[in-house]
C-alpha atoms as a PDB file:
ATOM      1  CA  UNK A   1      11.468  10.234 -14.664  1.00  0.00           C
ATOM      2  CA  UNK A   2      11.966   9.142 -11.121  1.00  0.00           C
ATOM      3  CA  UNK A   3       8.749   7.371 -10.595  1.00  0.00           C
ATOM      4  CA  UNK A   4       7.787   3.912 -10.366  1.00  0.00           C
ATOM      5  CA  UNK A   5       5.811   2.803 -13.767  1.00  0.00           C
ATOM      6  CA  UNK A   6       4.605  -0.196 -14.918  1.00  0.00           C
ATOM      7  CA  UNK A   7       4.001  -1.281 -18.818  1.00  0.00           C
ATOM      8  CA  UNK A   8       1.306  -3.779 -19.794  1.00  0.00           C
ATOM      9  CA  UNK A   9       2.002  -5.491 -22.988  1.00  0.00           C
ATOM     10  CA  UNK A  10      -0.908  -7.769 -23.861  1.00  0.00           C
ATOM     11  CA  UNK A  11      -2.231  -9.808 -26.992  1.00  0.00           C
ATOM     12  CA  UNK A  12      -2.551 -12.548 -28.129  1.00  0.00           C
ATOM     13  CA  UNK A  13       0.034 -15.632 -28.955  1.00  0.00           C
ATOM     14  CA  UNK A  14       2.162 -15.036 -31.573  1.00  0.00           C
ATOM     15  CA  UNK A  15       1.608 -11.223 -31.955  1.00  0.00           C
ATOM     16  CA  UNK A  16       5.033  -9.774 -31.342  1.00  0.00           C
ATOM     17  CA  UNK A  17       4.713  -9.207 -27.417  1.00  0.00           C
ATOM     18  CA  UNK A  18       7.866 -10.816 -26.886  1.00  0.00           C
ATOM     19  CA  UNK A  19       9.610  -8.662 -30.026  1.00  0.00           C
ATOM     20  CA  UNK A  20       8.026  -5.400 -28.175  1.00  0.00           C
ATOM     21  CA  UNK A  21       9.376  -5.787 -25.152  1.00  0.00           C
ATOM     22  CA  UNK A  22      12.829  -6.760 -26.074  1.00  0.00           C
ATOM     23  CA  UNK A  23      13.001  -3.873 -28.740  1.00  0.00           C
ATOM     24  CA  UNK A  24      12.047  -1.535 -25.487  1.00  0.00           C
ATOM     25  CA  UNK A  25      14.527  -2.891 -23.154  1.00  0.00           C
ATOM     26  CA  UNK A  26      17.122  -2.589 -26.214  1.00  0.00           C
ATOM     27  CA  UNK A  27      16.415   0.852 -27.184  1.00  0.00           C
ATOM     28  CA  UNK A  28      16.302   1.979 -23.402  1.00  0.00           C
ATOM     29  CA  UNK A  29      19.870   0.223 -22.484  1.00  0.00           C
ATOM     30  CA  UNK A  30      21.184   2.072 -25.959  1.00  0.00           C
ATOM     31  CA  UNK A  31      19.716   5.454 -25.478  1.00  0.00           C
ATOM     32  CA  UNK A  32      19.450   5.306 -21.734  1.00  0.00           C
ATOM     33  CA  UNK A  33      22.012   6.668 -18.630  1.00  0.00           C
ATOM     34  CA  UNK A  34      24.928   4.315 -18.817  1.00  0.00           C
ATOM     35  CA  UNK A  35      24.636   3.710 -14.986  1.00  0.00           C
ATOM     36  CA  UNK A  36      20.981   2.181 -15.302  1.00  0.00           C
ATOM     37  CA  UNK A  37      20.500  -1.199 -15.227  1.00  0.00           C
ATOM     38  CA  UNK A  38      18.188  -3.213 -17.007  1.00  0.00           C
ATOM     39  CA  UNK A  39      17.184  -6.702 -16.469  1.00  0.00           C
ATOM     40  CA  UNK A  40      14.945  -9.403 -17.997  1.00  0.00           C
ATOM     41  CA  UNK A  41      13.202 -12.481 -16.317  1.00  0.00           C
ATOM     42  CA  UNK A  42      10.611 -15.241 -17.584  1.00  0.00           C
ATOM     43  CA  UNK A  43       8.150 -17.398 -16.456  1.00  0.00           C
ATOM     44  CA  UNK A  44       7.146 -20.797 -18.182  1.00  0.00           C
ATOM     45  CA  UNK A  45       4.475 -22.810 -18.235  1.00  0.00           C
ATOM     46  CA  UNK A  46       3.478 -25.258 -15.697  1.00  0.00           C
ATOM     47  CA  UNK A  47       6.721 -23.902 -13.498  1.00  0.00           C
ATOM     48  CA  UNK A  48       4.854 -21.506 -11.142  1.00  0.00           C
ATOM     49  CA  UNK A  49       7.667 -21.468  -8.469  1.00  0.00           C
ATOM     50  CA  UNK A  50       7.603 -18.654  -6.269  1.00  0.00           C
ATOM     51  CA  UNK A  51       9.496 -15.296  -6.800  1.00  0.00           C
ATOM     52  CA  UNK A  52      11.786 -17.114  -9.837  1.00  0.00           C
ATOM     53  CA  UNK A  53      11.124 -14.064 -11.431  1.00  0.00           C
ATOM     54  CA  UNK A  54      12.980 -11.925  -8.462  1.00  0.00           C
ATOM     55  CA  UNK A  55      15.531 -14.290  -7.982  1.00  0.00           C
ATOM     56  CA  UNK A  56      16.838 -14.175 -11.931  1.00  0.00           C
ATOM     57  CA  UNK A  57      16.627 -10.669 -11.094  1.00  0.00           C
ATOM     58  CA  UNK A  58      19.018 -10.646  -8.497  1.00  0.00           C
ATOM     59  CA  UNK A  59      21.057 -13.318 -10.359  1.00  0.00           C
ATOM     60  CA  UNK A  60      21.997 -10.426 -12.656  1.00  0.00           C
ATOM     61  CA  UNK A  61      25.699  -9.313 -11.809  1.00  0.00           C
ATOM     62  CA  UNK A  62      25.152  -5.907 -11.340  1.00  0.00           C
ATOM     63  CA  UNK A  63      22.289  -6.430  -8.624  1.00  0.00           C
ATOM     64  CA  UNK A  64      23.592  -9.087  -7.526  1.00  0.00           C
ATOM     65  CA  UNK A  65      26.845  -6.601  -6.568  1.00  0.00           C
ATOM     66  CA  UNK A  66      24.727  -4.568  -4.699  1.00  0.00           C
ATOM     67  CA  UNK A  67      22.796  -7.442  -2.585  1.00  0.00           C
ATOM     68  CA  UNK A  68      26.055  -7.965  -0.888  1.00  0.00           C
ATOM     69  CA  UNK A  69      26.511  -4.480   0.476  1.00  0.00           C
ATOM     70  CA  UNK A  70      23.015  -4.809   2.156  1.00  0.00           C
ATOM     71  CA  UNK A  71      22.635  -4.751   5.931  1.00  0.00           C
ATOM     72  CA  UNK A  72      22.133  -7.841   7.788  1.00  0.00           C
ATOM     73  CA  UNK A  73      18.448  -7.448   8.684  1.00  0.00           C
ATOM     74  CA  UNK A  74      17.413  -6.944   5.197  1.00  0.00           C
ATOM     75  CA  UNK A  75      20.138 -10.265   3.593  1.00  0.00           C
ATOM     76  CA  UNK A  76      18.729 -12.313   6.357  1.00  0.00           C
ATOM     77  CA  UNK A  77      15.267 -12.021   4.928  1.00  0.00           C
ATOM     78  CA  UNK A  78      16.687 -12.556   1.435  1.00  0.00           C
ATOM     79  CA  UNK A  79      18.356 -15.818   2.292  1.00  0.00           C
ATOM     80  CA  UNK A  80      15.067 -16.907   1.595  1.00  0.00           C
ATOM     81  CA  UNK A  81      15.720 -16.870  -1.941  1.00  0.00           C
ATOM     82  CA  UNK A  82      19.136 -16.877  -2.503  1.00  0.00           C
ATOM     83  CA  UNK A  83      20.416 -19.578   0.040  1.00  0.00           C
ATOM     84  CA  UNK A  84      23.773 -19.092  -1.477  1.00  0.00           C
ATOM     85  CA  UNK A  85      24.067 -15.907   0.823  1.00  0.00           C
ATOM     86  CA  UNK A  86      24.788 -17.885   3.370  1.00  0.00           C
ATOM     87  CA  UNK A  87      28.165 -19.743   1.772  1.00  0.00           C
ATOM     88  CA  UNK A  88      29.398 -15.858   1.876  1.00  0.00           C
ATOM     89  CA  UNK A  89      27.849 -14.687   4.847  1.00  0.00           C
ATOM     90  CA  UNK A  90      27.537 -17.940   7.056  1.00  0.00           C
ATOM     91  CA  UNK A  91      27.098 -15.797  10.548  1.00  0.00           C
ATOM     92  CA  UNK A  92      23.771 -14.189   8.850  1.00  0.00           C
ATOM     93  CA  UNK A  93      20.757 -14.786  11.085  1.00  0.00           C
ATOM     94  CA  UNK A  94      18.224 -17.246   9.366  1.00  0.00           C
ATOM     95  CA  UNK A  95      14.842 -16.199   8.966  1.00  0.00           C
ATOM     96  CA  UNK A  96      11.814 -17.845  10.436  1.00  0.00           C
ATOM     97  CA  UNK A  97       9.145 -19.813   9.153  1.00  0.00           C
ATOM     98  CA  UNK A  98       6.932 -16.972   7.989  1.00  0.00           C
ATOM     99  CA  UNK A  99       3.516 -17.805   9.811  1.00  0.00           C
ATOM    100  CA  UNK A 100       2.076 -14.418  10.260  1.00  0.00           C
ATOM    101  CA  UNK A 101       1.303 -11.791   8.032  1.00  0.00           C
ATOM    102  CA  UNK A 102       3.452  -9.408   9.082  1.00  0.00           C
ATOM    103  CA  UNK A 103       6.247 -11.047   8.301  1.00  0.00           C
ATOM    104  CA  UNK A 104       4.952 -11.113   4.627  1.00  0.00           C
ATOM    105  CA  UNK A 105       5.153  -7.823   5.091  1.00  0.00           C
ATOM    106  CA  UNK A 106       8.798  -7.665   6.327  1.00  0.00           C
ATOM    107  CA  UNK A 107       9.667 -10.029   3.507  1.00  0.00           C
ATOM    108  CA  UNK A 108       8.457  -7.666   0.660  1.00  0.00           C
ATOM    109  CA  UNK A 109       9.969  -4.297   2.277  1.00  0.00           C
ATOM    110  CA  UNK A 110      12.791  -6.369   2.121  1.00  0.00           C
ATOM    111  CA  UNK A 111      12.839  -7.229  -1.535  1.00  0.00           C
ATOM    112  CA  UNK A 112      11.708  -3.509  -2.686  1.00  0.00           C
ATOM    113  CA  UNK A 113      14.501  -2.587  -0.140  1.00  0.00           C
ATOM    114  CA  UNK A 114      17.415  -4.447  -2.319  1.00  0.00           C
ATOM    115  CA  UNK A 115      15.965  -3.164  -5.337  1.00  0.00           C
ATOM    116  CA  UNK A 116      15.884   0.448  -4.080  1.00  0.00           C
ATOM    117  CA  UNK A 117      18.982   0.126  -2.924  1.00  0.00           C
ATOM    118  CA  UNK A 118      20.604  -0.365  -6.318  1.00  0.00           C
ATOM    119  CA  UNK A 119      20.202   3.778  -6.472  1.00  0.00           C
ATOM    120  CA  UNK A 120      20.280   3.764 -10.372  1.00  0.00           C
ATOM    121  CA  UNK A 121      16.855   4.068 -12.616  1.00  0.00           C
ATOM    122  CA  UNK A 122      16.069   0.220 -12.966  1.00  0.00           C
ATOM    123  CA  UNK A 123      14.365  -1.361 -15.600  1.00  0.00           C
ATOM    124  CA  UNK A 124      12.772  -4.764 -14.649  1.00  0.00           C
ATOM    125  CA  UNK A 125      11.162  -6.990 -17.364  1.00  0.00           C
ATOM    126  CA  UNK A 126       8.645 -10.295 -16.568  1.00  0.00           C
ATOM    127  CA  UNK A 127       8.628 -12.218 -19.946  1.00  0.00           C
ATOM    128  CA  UNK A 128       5.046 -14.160 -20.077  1.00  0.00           C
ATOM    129  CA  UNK A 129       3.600 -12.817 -16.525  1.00  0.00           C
ATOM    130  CA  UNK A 130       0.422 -15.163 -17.342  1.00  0.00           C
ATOM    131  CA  UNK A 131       2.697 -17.939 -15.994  1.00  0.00           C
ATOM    132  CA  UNK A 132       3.915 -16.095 -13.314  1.00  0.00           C
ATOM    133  CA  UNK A 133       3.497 -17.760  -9.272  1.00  0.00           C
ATOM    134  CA  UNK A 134       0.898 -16.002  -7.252  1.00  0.00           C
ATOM    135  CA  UNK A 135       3.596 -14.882  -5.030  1.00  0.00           C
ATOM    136  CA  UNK A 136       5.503 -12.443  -7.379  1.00  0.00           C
ATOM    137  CA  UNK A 137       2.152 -10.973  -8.509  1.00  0.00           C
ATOM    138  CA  UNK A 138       1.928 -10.171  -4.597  1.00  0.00           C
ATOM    139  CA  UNK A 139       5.039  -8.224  -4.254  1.00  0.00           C
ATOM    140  CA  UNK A 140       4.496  -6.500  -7.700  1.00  0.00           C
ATOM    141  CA  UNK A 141       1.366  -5.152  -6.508  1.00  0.00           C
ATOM    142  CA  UNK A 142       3.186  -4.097  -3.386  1.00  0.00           C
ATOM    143  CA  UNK A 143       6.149  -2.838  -4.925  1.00  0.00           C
ATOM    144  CA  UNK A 144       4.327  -0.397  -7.040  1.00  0.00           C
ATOM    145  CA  UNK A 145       1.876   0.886  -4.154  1.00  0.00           C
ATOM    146  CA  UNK A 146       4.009   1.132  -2.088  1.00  0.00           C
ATOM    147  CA  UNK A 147       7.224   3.058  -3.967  1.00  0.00           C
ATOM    148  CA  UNK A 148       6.080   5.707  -6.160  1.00  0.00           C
ATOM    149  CA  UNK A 149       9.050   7.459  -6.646  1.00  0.00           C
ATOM    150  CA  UNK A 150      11.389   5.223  -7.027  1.00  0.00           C
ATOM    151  CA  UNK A 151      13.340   5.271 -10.562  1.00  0.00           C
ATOM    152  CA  UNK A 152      11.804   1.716 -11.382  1.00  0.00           C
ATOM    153  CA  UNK A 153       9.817   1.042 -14.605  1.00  0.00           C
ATOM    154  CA  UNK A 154       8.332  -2.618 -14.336  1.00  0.00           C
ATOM    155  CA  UNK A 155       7.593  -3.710 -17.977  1.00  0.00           C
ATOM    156  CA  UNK A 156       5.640  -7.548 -18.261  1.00  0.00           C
ATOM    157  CA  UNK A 157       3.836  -8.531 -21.284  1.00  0.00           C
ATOM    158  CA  UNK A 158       1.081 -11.795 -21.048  1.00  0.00           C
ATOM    159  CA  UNK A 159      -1.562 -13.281 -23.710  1.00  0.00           C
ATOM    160  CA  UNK A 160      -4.897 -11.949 -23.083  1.00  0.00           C
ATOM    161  CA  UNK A 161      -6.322 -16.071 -23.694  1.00  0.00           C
ATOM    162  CA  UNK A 162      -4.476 -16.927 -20.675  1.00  0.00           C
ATOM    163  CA  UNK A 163      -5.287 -14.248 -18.243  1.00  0.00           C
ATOM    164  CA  UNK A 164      -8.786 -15.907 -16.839  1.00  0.00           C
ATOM    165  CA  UNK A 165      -6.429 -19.076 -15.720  1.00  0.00           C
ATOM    166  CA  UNK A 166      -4.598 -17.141 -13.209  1.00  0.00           C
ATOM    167  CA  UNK A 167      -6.113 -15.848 -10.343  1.00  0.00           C
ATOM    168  CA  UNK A 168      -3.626 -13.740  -9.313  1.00  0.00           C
ATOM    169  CA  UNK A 169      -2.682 -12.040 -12.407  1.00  0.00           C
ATOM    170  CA  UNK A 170      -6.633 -11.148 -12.972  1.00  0.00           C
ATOM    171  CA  UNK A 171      -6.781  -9.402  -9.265  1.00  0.00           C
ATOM    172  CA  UNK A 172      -3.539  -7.235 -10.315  1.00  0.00           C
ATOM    173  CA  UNK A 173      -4.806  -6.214 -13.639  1.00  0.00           C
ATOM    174  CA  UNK A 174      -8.227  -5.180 -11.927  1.00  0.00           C
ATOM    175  CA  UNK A 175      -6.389  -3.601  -9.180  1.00  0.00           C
ATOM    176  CA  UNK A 176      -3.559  -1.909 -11.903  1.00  0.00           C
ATOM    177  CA  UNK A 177      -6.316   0.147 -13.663  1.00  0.00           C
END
């Protein structure tokens, strides 16, 4: 509907979280426009590396397409996480050590940036978000503040047990309500 959204898919282990969510992302690539573009990340346990979730996203082919069309400013930022711009673009400006908050800030305009760039209603799935690195959680809760308008619908499920382990993930469920 041209907004951003997110979906919440909670329970506990075992319940069929997992089944939801891939039904959903099945039904909406079968019944949805042909040029959107759907894509599915996970996070496991004990592997809390930052942004993985956002850089299997923009492993996917499609996005991955679109990163390269990006102006410099915004790839130089993203070199961060995919180094392997640089084997392509080897004259791309390397970011700095990010010691101040606003480049945080530059950082995550840059990743929404890439993803809004894509100009095609998005859907982005985090398998197991109770897993997920502090870090992602961030730029989620910036993404979604940040971009309400944007054809992106964010769907994550997570097991209800393991919510009170992550500190992150409790802030952006009280802050999501």
């Amino acid at each position: 509907g041209g907004a951003t959204c997110l979906v919440l898919i909670a329970g506990e282990a075992g319940i069929g979280k997992s089944r939801l969510t891939e039904e959903f992302m099945l039904r909406s690539i079968n019944q949805g426009d042909a040029e959107s573009v759907a894509v599915k990340s996970r996070c496991y346990p004990g592997s809390q590396i930052a942004y993985s979730p956002i850089v299997s996203w923009f492993h996917n082919e499609k996005l991955a397409k679109k990163l390269r069309t990006l102006d410099d400013i915004w790839l130089s930022e993203l070199i961060r996480l995919l180094p392997e711009l640089l084997i392509e673009r080897p004259d791309l400006a390397r970011p700095q050590p990010m010691t101040e908050s606003w480049q945080r800030h530059h950082f995550f305009g840059a990743l929404t940036h890439a993803l809004l760039s894509v100009e095609k209603p998005l859907l982005l799935v985090i398998e197991d978000i109770h897993w997920c690195d502090g870090e992602t959680i961030e730029w989620l809760q910036y993404m979604l503040q940040s971009n309400s308008d944007a054809p992106i619908l964010f769907v994550t499920n997570y097991r209800t047990e393991e919510v009170g382990l992550n500190d992150a993930l409790k802030t952006f469920l009280v802050n999501s309500r």
